[in-house]
N, C-alpha and C. Protein backbone atom coordinates (compact mmCIF):
# COMPACT_ATOMS: atom_id res chain seq x y z
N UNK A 1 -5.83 -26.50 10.34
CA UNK A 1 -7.23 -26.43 10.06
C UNK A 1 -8.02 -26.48 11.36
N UNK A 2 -9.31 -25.51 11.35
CA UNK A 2 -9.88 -25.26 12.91
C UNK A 2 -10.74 -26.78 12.37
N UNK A 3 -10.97 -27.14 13.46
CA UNK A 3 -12.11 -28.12 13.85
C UNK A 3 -13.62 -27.68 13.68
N UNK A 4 -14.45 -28.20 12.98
CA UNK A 4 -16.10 -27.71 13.13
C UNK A 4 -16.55 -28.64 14.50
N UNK A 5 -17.16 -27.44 15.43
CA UNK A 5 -17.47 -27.66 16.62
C UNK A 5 -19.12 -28.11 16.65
N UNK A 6 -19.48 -28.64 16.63
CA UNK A 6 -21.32 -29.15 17.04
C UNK A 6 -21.90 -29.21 18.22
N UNK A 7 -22.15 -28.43 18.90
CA UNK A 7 -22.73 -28.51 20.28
C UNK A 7 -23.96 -27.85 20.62
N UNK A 8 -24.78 -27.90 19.54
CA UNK A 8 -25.97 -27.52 19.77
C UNK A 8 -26.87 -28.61 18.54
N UNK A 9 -28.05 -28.18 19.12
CA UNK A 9 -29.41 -29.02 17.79
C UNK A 9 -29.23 -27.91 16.65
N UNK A 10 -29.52 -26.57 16.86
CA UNK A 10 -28.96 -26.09 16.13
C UNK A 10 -27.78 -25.93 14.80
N UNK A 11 -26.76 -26.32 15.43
CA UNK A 11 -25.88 -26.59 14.99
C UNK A 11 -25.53 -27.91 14.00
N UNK A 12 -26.48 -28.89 14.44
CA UNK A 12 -26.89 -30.17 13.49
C UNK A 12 -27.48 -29.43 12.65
N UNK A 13 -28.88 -28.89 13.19
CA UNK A 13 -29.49 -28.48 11.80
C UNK A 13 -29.09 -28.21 10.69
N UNK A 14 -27.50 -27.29 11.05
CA UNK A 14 -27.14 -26.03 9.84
C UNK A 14 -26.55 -26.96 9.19
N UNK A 15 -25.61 -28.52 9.53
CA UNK A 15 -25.06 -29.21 9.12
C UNK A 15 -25.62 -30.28 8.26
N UNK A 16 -27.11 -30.32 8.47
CA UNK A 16 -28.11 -31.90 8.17
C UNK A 16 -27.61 -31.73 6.50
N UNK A 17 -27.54 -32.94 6.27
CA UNK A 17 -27.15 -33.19 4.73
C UNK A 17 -26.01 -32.94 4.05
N UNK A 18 -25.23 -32.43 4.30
CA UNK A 18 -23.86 -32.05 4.45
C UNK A 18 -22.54 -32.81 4.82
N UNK A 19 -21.28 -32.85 3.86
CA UNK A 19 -20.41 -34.15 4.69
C UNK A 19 -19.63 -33.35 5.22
N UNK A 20 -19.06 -33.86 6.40
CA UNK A 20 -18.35 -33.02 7.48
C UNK A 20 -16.86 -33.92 7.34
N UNK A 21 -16.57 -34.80 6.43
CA UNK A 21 -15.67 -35.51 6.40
C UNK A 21 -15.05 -35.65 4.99
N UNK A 22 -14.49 -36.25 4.33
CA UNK A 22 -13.94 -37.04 4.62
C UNK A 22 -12.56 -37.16 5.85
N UNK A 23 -12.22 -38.61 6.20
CA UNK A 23 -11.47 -38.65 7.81
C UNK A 23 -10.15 -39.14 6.94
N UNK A 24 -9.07 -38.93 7.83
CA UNK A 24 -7.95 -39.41 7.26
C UNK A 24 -8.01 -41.04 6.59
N UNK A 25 -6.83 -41.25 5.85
CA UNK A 25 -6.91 -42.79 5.33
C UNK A 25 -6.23 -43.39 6.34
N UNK A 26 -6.62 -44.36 6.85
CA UNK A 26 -6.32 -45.46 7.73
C UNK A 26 -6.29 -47.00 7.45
N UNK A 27 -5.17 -48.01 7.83
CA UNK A 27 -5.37 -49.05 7.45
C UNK A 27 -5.97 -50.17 8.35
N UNK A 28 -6.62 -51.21 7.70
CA UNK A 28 -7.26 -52.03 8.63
C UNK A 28 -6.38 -53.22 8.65
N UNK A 29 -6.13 -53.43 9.90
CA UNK A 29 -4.67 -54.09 9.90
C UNK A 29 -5.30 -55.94 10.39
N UNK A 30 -4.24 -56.56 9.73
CA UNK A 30 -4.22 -57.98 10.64
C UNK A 30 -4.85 -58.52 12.17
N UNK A 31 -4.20 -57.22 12.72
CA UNK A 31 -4.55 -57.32 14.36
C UNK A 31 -5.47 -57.09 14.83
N UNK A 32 -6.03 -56.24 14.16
CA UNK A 32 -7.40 -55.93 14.29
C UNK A 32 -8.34 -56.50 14.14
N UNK A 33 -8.46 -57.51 13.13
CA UNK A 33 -9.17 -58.33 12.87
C UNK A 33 -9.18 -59.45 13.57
N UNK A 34 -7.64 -59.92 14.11
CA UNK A 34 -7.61 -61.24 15.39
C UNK A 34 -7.82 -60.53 16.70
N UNK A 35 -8.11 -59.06 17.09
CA UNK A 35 -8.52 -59.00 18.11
C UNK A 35 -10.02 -59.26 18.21
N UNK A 36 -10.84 -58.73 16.87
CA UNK A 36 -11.90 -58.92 17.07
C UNK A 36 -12.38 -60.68 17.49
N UNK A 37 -11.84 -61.18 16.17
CA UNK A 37 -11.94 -62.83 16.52
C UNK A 37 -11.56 -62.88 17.94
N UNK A 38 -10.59 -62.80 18.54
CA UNK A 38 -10.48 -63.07 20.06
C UNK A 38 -11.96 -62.66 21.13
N UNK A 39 -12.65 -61.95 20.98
CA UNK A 39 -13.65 -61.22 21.41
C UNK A 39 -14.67 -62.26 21.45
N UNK A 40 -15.01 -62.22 20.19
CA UNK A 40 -16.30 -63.50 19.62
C UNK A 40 -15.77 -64.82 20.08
N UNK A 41 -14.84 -65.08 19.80
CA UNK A 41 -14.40 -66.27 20.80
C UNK A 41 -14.45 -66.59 21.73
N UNK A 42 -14.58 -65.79 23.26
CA UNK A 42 -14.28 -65.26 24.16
C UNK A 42 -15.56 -65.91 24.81
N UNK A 43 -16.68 -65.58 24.47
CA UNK A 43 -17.82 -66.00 24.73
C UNK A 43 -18.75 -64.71 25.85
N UNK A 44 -17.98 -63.65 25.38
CA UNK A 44 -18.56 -62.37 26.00
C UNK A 44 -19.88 -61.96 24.78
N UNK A 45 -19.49 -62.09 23.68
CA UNK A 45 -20.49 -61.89 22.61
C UNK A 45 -21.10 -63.27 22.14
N UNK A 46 -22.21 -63.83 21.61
CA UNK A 46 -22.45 -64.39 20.32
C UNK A 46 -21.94 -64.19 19.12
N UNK A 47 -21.23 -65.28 18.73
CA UNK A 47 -20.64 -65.52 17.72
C UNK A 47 -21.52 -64.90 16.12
N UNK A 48 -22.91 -64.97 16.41
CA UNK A 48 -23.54 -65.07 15.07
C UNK A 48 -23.68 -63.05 15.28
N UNK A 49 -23.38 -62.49 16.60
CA UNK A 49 -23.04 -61.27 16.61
C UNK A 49 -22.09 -60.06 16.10
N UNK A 50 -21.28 -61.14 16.41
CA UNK A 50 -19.70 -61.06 15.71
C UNK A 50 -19.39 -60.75 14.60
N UNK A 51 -20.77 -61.71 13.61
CA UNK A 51 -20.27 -61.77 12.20
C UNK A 51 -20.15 -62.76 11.35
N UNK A 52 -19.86 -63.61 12.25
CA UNK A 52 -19.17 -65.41 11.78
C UNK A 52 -19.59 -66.48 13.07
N UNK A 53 -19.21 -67.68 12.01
CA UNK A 53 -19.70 -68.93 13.42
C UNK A 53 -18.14 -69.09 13.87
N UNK A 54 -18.63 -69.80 14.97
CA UNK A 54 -17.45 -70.01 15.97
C UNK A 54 -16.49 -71.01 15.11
N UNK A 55 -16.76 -71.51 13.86
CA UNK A 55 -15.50 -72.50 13.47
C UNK A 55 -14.64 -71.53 12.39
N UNK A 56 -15.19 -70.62 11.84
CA UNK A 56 -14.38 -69.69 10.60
C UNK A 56 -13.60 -68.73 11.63
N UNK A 57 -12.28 -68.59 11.79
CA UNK A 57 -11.92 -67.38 12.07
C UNK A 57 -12.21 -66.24 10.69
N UNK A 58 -12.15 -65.11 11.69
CA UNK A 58 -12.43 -64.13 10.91
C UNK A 58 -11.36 -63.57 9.83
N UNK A 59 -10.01 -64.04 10.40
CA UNK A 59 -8.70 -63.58 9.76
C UNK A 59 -8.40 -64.62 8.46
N UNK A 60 -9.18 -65.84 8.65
CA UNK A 60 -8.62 -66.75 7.63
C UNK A 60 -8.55 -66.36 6.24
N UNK A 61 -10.11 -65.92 6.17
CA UNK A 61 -10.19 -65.15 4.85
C UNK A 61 -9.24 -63.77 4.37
N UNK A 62 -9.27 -63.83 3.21
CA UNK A 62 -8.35 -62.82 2.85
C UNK A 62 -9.17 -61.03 3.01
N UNK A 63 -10.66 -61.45 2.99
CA UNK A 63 -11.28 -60.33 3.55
C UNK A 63 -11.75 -59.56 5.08
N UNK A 64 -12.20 -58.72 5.43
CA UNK A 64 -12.59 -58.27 6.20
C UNK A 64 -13.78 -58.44 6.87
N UNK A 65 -14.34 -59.40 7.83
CA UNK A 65 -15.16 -59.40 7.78
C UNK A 65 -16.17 -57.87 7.81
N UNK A 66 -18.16 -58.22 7.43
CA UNK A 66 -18.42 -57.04 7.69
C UNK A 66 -18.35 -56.35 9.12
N UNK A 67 -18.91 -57.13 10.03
CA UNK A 67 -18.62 -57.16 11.15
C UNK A 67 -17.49 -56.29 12.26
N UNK A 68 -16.79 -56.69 11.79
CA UNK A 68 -15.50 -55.52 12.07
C UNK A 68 -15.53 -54.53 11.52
N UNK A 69 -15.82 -54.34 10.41
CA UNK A 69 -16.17 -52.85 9.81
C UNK A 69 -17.10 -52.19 10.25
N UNK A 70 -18.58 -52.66 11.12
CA UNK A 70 -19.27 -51.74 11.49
C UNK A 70 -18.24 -51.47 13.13
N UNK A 71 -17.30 -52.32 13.28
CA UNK A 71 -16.97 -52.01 14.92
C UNK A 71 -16.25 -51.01 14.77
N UNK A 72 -15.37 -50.88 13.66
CA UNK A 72 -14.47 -50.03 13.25
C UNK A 72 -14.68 -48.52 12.54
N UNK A 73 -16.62 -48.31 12.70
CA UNK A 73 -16.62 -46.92 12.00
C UNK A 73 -16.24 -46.07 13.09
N UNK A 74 -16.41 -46.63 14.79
CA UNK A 74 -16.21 -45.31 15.82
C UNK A 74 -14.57 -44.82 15.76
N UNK A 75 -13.64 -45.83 15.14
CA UNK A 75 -12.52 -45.39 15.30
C UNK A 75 -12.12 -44.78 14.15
N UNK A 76 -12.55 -44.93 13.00
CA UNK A 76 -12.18 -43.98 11.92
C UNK A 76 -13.17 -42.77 11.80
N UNK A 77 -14.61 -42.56 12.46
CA UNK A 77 -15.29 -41.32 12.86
C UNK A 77 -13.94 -40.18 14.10
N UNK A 78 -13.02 -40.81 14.36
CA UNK A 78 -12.46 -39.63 15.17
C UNK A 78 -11.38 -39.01 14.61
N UNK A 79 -10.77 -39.75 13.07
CA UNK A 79 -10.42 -38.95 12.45
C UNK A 79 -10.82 -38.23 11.86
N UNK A 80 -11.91 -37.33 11.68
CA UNK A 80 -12.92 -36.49 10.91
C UNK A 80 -12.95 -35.68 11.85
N UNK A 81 -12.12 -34.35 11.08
CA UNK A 81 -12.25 -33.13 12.04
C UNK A 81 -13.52 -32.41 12.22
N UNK A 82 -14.24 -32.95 13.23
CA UNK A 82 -15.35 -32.44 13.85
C UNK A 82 -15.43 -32.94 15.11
N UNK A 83 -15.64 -31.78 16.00
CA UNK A 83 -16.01 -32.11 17.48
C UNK A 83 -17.68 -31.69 17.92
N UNK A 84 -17.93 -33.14 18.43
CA UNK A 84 -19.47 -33.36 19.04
C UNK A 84 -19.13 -32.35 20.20
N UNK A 85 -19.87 -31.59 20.74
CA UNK A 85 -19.92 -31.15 21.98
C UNK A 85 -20.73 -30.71 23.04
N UNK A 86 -21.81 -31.64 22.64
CA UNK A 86 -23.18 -31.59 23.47
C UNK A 86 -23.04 -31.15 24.93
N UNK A 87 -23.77 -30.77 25.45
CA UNK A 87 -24.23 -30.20 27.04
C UNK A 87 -24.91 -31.85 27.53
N UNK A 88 -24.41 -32.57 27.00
CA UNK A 88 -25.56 -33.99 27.29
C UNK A 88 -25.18 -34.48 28.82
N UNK A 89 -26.00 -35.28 29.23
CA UNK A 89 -25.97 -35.98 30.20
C UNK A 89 -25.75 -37.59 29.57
N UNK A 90 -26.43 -37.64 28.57
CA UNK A 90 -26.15 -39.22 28.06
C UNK A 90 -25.95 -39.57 26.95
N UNK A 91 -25.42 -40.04 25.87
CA UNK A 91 -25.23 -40.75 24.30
C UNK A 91 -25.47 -41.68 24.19
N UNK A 92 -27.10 -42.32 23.39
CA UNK A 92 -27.09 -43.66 23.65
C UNK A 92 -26.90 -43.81 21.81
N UNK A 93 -26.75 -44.72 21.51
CA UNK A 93 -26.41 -45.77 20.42
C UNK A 93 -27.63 -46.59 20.33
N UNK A 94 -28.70 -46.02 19.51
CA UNK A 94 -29.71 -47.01 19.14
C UNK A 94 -29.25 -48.05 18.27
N UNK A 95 -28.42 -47.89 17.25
CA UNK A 95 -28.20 -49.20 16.22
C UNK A 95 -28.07 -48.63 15.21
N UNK A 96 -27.89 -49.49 13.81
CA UNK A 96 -27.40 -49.41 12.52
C UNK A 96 -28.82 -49.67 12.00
N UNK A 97 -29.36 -48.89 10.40
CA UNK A 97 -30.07 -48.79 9.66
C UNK A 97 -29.23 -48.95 8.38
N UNK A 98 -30.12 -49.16 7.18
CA UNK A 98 -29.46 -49.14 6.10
C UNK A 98 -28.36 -49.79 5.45
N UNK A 99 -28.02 -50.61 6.32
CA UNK A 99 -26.27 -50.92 6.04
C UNK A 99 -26.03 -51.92 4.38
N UNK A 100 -25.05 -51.37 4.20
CA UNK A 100 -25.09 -52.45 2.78
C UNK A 100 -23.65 -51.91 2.64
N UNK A 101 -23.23 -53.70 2.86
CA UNK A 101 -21.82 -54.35 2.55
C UNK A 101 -21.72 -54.05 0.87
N UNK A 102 -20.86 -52.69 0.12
CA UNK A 102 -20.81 -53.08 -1.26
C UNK A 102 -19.77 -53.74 -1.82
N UNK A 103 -18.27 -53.26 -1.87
CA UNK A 103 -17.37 -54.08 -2.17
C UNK A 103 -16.38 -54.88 -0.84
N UNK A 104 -16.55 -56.11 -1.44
CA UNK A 104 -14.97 -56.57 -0.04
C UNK A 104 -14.45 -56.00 0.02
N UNK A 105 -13.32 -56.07 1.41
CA UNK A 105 -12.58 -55.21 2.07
C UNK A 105 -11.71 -56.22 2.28
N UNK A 106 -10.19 -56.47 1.62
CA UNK A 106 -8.97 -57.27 2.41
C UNK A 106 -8.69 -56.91 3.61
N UNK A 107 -7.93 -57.70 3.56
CA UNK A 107 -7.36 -57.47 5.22
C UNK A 107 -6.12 -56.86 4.97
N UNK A 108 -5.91 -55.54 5.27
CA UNK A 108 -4.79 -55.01 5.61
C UNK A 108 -5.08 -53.45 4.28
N UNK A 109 -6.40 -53.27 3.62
CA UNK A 109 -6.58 -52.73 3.17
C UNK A 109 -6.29 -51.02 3.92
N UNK A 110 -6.55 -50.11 2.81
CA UNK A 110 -6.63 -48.58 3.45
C UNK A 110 -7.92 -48.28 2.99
N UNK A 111 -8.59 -47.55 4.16
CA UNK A 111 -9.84 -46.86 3.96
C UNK A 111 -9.81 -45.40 4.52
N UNK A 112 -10.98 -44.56 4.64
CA UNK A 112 -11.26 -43.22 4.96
C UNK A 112 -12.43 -43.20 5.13
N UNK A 113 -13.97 -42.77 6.29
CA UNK A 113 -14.73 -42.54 6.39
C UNK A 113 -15.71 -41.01 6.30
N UNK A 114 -17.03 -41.34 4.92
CA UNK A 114 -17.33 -40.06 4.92
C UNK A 114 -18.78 -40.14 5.70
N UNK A 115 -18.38 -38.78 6.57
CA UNK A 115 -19.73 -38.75 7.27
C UNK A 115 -20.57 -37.67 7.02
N UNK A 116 -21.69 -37.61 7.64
CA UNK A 116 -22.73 -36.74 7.28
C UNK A 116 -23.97 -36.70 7.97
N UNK A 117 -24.49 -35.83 8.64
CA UNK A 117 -25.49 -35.69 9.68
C UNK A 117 -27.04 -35.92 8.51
N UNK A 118 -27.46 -37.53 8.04
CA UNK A 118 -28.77 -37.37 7.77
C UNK A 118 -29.71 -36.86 8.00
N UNK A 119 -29.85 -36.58 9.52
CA UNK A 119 -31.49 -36.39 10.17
C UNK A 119 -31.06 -35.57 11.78
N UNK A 120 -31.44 -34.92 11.92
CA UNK A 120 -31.34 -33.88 13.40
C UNK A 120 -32.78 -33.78 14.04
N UNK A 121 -34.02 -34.21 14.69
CA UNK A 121 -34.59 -33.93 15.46
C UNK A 121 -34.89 -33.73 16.50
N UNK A 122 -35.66 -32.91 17.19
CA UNK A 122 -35.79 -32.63 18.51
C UNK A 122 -37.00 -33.30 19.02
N UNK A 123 -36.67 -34.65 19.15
CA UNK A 123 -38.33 -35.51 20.30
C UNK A 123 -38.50 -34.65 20.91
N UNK A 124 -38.30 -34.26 22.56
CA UNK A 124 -38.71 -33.44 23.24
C UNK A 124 -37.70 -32.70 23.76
N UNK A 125 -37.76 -31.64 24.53
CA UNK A 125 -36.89 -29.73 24.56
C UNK A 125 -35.49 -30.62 25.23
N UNK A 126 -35.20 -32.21 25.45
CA UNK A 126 -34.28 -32.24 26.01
C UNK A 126 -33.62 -33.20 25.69
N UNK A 127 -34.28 -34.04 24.15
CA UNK A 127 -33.40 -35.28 23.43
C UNK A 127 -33.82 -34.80 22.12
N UNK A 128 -32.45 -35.34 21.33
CA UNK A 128 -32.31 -35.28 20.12
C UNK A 128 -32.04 -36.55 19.28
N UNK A 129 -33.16 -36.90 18.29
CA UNK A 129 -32.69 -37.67 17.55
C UNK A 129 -31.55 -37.37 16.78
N UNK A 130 -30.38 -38.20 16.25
CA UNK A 130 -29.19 -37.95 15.21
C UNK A 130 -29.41 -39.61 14.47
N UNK A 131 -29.54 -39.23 13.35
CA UNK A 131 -29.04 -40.07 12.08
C UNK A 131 -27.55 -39.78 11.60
N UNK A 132 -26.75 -40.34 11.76
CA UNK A 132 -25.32 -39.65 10.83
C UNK A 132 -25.05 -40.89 9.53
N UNK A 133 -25.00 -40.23 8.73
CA UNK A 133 -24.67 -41.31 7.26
C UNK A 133 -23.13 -41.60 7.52
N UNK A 134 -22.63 -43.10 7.24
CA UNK A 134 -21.22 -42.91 7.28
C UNK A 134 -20.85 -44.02 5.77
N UNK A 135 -20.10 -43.88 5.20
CA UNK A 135 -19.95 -44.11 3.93
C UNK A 135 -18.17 -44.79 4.31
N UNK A 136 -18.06 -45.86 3.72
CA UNK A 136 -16.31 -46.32 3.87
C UNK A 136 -15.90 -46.37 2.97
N UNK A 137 -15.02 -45.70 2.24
CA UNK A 137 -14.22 -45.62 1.16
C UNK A 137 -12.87 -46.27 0.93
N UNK A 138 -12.79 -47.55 0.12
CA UNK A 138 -11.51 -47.93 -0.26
C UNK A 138 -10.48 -47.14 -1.20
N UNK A 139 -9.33 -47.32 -1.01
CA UNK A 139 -8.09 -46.19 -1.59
C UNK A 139 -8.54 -45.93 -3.21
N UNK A 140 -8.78 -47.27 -3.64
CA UNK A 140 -9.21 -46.87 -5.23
C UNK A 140 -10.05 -46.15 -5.51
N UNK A 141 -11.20 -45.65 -4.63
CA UNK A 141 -12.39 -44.85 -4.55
C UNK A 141 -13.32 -46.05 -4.72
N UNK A 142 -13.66 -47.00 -4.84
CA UNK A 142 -15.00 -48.09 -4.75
C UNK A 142 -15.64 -47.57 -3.23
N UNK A 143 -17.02 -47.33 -3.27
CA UNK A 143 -17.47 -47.76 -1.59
C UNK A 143 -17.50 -48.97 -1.28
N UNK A 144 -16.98 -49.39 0.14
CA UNK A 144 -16.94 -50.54 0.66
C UNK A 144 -18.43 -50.93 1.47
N UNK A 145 -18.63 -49.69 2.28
CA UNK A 145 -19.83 -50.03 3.66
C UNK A 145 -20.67 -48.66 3.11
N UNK A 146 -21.56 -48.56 3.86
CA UNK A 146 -22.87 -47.87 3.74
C UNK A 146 -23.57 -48.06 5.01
N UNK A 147 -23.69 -47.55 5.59
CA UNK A 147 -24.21 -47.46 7.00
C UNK A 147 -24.88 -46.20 7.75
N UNK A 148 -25.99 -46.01 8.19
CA UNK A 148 -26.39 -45.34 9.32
C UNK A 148 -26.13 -46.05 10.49
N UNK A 149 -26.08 -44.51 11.24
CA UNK A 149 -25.96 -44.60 12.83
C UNK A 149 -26.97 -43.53 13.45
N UNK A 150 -27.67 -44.75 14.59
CA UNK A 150 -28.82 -43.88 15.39
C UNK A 150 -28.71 -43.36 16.53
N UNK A 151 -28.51 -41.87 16.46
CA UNK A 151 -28.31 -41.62 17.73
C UNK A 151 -29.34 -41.40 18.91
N UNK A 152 -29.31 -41.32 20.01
CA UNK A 152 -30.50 -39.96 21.12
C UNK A 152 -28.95 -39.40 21.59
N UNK A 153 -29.48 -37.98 22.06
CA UNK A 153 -27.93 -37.53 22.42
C UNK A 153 -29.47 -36.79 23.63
N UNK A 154 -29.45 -37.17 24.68
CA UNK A 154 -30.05 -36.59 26.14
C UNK A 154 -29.59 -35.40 26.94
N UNK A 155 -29.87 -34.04 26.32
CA UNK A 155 -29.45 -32.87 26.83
C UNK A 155 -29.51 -32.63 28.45
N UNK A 156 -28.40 -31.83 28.83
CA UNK A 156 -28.43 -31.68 30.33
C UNK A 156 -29.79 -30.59 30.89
């Protein structure tokens, strides 16, 4: 299967509203979750950043925290055959909108992420706003997460 290539505003446009995914199923493993705890622990982040206070590990529970699931949409966004391929000079990451935790997520569960270009604008002839919807799907089909992501993508 060819890859859908995106490297223009254009090219968002033709895509806005549209899912460009679903991404392979992937599992969210044990380790993943004590690496994150290692992190927040660490004292490189705030704990209340993280997700959790510094006395709950995150692994104790039999769920996922949410927390890790928003860390974890960039790595299940690269299984979704689509390549970004901007002329950019910069990608910044404004933040998450919208988000709503719907069903728990165990730990060691399988998921798949569906994405979808909400919103494509052009601020000015050389940044682009991007909204991308990303949706987390557990194996049974329940949605788990619900999330936007804000992009500027800063053309060369």
């Amino acid at each position: 299967m060819n890859s859908l290539v995106i490297s223009s505003y254009a090219d968002l446009r033709a895509v806005e509203g549209q899912e460009l995914g679903p991404g392979t199923w992937s599992q969210i493993s044990e380790e993943q979750c004590r690496r994150f705890d290692l992190i927040c622990r660490s004292g490189r982040f705030d704990a209340d950043e993280c997700g959790g206070s510094t006395s709950t590990s995150v692994i104790t529970a039999p769920n996922v925290d949410g927390a890790v699931l928003l860390a974890l949409l960039g790595k299940f966004r690269r299984t979704i055959d689509v390549v970004f391929d901007y002329p950019s000079r910069m990608n910044l990451f404004y933040g998450f909108d919208n988000v709503r935790f719907v069903h728990l997520v165990p730990v060691a569960a399988v998921v798949r992420l569906h994405l979808r270009v909400v919103e494509a604008k052009m601020l000015e002839p050389s940044t682009i706003h991007v909204v991308y919807g990303h949706r987390l799907e557990l194996d049974d089909g329940r949605t788990a997460l619900v999330a936007d992501v804000i992009n500027r993508v800063y053309l060369k």
